[in-house]
Protein backbone atom coordinates (compact mmCIF):
# COMPACT_ATOMS: atom_id res chain seq x y z
CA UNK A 1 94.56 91.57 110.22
CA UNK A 2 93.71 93.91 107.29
CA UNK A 3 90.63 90.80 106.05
CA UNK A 4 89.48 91.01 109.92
CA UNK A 5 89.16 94.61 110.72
CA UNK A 6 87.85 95.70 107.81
CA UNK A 7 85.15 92.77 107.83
CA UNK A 8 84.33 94.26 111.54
CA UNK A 9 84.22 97.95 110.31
CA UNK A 10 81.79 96.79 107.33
CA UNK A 11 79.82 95.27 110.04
CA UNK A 12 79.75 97.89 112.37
CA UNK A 13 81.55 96.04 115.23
CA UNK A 14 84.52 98.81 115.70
CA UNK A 15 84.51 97.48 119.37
CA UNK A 16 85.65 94.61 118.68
CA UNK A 17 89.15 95.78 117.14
CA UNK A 18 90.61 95.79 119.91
CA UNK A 19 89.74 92.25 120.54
CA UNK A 20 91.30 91.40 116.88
CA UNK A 21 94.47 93.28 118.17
CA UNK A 22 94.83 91.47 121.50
CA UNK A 23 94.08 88.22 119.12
CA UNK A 24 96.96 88.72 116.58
CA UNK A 25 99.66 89.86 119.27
CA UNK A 26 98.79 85.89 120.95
CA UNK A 27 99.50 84.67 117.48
CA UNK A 28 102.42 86.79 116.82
CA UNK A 29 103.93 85.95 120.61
CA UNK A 30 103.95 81.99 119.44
CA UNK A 31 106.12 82.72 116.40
CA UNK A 32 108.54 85.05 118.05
CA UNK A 33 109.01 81.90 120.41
CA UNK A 34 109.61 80.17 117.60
CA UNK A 35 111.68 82.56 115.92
CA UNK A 36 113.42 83.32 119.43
CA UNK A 37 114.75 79.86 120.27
CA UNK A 38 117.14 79.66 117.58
CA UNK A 39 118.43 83.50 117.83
CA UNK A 40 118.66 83.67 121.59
CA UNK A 41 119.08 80.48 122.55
CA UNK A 42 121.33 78.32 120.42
CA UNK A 43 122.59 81.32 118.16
CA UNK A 44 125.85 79.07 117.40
CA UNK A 45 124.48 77.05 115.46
CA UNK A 46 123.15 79.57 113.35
CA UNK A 47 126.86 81.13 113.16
CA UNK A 48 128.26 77.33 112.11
CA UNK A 49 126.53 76.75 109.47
CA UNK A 50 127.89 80.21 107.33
CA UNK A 51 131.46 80.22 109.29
CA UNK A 52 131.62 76.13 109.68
CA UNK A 53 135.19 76.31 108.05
CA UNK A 54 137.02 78.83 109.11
CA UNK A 55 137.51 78.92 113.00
CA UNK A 56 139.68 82.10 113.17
CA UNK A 57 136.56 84.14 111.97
CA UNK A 58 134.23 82.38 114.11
CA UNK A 59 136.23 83.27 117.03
CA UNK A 60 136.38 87.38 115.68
CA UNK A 61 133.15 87.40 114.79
CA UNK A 62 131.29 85.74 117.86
CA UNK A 63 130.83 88.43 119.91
CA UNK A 64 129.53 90.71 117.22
CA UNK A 65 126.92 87.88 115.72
CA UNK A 66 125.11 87.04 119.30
CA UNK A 67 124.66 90.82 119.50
CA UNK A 68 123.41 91.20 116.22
CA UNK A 69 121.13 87.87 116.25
CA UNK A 70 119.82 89.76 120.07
CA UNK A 71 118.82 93.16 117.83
CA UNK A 72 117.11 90.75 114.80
CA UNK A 73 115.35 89.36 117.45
CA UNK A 74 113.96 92.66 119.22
CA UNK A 75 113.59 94.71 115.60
CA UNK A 76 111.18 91.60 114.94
CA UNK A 77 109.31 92.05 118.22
CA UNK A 78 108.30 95.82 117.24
CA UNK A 79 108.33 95.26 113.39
CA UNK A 80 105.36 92.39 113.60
CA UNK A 81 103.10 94.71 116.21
CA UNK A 82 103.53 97.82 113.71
CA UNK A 83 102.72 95.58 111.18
CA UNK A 84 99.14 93.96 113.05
CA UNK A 85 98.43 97.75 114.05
CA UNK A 86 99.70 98.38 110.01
CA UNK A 87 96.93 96.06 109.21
CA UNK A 88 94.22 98.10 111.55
CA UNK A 89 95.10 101.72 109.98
CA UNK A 90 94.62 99.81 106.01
CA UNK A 91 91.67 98.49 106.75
CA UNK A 92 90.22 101.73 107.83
CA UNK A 93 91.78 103.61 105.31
CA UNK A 94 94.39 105.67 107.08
CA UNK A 95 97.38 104.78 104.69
CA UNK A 96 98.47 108.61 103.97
CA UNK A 97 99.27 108.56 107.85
CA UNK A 98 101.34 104.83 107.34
CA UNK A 99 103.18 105.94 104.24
CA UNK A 100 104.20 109.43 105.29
CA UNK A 101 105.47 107.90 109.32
CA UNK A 102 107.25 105.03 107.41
CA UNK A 103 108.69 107.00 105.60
CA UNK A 104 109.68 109.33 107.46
CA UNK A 105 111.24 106.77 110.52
CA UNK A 106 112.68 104.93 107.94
CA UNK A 107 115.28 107.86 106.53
CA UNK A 108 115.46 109.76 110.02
CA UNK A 109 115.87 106.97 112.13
CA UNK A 110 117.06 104.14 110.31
CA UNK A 111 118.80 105.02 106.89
CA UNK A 112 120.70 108.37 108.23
CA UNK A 113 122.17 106.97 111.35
CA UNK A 114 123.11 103.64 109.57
CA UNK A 115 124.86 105.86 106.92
CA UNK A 116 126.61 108.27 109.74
CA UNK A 117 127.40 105.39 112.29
CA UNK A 118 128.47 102.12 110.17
CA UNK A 119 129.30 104.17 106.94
CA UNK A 120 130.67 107.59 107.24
CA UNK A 121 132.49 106.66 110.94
CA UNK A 122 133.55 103.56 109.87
CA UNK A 123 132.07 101.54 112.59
CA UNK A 124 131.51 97.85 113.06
CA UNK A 125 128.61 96.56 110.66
CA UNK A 126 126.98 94.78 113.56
CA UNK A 127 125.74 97.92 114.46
CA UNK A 128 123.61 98.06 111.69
CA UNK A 129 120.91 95.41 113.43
CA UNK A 130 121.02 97.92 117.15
CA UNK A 131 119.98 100.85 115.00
CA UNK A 132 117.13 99.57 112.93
CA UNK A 133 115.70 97.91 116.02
CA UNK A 134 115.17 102.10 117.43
CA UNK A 135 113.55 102.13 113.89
CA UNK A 136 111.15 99.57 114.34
CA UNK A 137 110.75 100.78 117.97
CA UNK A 138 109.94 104.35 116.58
CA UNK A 139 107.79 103.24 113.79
CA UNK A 140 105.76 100.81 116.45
CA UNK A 141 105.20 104.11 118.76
CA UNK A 142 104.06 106.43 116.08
CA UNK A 143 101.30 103.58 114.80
CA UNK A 144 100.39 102.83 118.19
CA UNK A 145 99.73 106.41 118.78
CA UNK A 146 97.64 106.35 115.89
CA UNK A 147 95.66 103.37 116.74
CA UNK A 148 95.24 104.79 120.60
CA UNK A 149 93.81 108.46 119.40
CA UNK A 150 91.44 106.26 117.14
CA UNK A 151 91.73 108.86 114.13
CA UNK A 152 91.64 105.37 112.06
CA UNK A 153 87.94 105.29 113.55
CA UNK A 154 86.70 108.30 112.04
CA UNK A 155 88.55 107.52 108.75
CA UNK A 156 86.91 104.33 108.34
CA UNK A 157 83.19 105.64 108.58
CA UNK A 158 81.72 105.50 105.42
């Protein structure tokens, strides 16, 4: 994405990001089929081949697992589209704005809750994959902000 839009800002052709956006999302939708089969669909055989031995934990564990292997699947939904948009805001030089909401979402919304929910309350570790989707949901929102009030486009006028 970053090798796209900034060949079409060096050429002038900021019209056509949105084109390049619409473009990577098709791509990205064929691998989170890909990647969604597995998870979603046959997430048991994922769980067999680390737990293959021991049925007991299997049968504890289950539950928790599909949930968690639901959350992956979701986190990676938002995480790629921040990234394609992530690729947009670099190639028009608006990586003060990336590095400040990353960082930012990442200890606000990800690392303090994870700490206060799975840590300091002692809760179930397959929470862990629920709360870091918001993350990537919150981090996908901010960038797409970004990329909607086209700020990146005034940036990336040399």
């Amino acid at each position: 994405m970053v090798a796209v839009v900034s060949n079409l800002i060096g050429g002038q052709h900021l019209h056509l990001v949105g084109k390049a956006w619409r473009s990577g999302l098709k791509i990205f939708a064929y691998i989170l089929i890909i990647v969604g089969v597995p998870l979603l669909f046959y997430p048991e055989a994922l769980m067999k081949l680390f737990l293959h031995k021991d049925k007991t934990l299997y049968a504890l564990v289950e539950r928790d697992v599909r949930l968690s292997f639901y959350a992956v699947w979701v986190y990676f939904i938002f995480d790629g589209m921040t990234w394609l948009l992530g690729g947009i805001l670099t190639a028009a030089g608006d990586t003060k704005f990336m590095m400040k909401a990353n960082l930012a979402t990442m200890i606000f919304v990800s690392f303090i809750p994870v700490y206060w929910i799975c840590i300091y309350l002692k809760n179930d570790p397959y929470l862990f994959w629920p709360i870091c989707t918001g993350y990537a949901l919150v981090n996908f929102g901010l960038f797409y902000w970004r990329y909607r009030t086209n700020v990146w486009q005034k940036l990336s006028i040399f």
